[in-house]
C-alpha atoms as a PDB file:
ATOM      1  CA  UNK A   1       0.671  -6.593   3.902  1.00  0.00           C
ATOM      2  CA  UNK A   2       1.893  -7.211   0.534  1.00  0.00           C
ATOM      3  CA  UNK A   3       5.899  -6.872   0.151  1.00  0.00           C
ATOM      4  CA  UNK A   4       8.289  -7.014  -2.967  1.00  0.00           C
ATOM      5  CA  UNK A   5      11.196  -9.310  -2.865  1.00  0.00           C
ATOM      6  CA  UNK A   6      13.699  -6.845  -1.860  1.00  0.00           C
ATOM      7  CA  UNK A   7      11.397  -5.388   0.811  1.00  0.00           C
ATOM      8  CA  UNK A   8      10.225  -8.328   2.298  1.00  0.00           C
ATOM      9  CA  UNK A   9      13.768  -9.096   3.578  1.00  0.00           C
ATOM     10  CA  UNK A  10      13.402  -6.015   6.241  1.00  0.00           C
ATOM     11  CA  UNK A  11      10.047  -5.956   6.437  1.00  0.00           C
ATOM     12  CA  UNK A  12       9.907  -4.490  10.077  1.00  0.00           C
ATOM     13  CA  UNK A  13      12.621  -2.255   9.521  1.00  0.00           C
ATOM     14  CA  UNK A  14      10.568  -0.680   7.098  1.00  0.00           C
ATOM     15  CA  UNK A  15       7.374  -0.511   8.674  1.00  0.00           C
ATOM     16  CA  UNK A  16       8.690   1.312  11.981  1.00  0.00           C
ATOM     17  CA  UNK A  17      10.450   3.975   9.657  1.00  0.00           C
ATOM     18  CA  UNK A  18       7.231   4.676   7.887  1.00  0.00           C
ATOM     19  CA  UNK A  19       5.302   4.672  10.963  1.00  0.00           C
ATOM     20  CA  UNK A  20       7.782   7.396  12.529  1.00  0.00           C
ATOM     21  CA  UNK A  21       7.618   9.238   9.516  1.00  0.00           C
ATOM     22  CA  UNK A  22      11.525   8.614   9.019  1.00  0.00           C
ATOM     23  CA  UNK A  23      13.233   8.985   5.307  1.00  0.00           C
ATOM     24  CA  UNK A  24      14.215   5.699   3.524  1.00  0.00           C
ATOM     25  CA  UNK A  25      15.594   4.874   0.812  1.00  0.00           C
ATOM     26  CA  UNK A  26      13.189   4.761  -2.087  1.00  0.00           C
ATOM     27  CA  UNK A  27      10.258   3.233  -1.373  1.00  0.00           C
ATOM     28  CA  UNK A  28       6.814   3.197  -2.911  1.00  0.00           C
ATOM     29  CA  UNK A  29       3.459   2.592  -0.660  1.00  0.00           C
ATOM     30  CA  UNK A  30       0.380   1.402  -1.744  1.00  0.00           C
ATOM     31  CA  UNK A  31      -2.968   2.333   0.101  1.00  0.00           C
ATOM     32  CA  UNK A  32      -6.209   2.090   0.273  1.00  0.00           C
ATOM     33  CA  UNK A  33      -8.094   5.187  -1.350  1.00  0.00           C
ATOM     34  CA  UNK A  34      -8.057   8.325   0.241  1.00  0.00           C
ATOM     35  CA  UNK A  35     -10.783   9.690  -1.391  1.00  0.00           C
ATOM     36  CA  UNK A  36     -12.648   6.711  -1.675  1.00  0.00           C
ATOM     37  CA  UNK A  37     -12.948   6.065  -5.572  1.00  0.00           C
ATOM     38  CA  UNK A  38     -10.138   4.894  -6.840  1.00  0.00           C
ATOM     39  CA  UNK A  39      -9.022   1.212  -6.103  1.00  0.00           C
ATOM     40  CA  UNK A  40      -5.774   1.805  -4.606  1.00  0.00           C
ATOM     41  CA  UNK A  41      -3.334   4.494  -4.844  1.00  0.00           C
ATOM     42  CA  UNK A  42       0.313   4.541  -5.065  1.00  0.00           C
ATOM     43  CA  UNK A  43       2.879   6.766  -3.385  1.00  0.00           C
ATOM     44  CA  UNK A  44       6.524   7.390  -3.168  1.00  0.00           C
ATOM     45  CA  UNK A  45       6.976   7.158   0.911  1.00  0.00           C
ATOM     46  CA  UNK A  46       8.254  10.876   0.599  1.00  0.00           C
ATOM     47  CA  UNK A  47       4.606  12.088  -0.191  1.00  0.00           C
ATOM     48  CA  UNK A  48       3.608  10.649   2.830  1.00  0.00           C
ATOM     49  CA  UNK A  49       5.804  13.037   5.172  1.00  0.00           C
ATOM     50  CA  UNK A  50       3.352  16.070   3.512  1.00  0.00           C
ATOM     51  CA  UNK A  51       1.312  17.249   6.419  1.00  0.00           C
ATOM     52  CA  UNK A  52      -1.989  16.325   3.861  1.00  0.00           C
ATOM     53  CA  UNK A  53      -1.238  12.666   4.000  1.00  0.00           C
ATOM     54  CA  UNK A  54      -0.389  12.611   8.070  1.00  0.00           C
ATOM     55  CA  UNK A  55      -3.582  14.089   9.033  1.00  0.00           C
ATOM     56  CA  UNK A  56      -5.979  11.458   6.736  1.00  0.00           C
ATOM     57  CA  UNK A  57      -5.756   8.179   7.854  1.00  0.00           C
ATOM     58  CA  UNK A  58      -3.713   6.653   5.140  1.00  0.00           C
ATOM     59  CA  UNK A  59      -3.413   2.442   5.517  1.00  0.00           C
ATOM     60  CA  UNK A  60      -0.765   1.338   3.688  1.00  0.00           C
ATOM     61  CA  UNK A  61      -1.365  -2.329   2.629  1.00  0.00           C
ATOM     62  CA  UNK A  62       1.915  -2.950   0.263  1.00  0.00           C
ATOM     63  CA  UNK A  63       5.606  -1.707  -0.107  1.00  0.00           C
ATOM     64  CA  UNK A  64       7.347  -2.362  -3.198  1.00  0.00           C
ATOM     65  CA  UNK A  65      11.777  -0.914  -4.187  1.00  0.00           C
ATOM     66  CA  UNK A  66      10.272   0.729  -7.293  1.00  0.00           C
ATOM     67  CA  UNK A  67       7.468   2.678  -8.991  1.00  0.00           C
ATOM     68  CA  UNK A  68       7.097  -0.486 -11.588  1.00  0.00           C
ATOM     69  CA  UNK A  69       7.379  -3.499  -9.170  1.00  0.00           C
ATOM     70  CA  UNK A  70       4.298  -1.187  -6.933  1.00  0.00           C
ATOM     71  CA  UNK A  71       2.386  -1.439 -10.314  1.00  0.00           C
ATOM     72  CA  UNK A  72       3.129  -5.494 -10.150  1.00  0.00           C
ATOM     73  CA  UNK A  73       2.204  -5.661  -6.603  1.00  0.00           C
ATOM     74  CA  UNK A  74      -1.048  -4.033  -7.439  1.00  0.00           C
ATOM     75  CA  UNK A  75      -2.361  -5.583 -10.032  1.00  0.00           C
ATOM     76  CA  UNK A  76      -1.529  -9.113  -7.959  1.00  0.00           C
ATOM     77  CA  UNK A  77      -3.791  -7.744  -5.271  1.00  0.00           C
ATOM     78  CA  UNK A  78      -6.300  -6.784  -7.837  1.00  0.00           C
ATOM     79  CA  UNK A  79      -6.231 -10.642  -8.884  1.00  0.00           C
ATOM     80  CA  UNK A  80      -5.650 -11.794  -5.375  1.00  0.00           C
ATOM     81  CA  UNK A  81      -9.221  -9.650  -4.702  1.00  0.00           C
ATOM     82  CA  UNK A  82     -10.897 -11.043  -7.379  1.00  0.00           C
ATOM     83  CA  UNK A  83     -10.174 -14.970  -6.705  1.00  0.00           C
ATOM     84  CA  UNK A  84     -11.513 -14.430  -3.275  1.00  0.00           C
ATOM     85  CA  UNK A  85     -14.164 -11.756  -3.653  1.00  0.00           C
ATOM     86  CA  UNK A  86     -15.132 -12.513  -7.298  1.00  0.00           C
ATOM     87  CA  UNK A  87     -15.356  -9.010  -8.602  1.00  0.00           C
ATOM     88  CA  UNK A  88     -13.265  -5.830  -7.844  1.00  0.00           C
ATOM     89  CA  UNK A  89     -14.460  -1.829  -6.356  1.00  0.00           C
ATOM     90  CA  UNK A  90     -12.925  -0.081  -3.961  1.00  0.00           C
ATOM     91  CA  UNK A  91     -15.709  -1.221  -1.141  1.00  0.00           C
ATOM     92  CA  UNK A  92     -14.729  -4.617  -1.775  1.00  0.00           C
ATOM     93  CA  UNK A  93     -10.744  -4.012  -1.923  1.00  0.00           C
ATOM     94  CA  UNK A  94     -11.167  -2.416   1.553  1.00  0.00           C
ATOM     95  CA  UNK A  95     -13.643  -5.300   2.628  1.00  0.00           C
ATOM     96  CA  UNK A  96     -10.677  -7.455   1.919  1.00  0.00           C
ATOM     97  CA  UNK A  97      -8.122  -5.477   3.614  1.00  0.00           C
ATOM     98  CA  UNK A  98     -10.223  -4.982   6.896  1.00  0.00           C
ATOM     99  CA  UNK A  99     -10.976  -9.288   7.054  1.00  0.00           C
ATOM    100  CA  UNK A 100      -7.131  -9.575   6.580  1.00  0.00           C
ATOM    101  CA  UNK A 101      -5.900  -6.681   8.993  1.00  0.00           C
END
């Protein structure tokens, strides 16, 4: 899982509270596509409480303190995907995700 500096510290902490559906304090999520075209997808962890995110199967695979350091932490998976895959869709991004998982 990919993790900001200030998120990394607490990493665990984190990940049980989203996993229990618990509030936190602002956090931002980034998944893998729900509906299957877009790359990733970026959401505040509030969105996910909404019963239309907890009955899809949404895989978080980074958690950033902000809105703008989720952008950063997307676009260095983006480049992280391309140096090892050479190119970048959403089949491959999951690809990665499930090798790494």
């Amino acid at each position: 899982m990919y993790l900001d500096a200030d998120i990394s510290v607490k990493k665990k902490r984190y990940q049980k509270l989203l996993e229990k559906n618990k509030p936190t304090r602002p956090l931002y999520c980034i998944t893998l596509p729900v509906n299957g075209e877009n790359i990733m997808e970026i959401y505040s962890s509030v969105e996910l409480w909404f019963r239309w995110y907890r009955r899809r199967r949404v895989t978080v695979i980074g958690l950033a303190g902000s809105r703008e350091k989720a952008e950063m932490l997307a676009a260095q998976i983006c480049l992280d995907t391309v140096c090892r895959e050479g190119d970048i869709s959403p089949r491959i991004v999951r690809g990665y995700f499930e090798d790494i998982m």
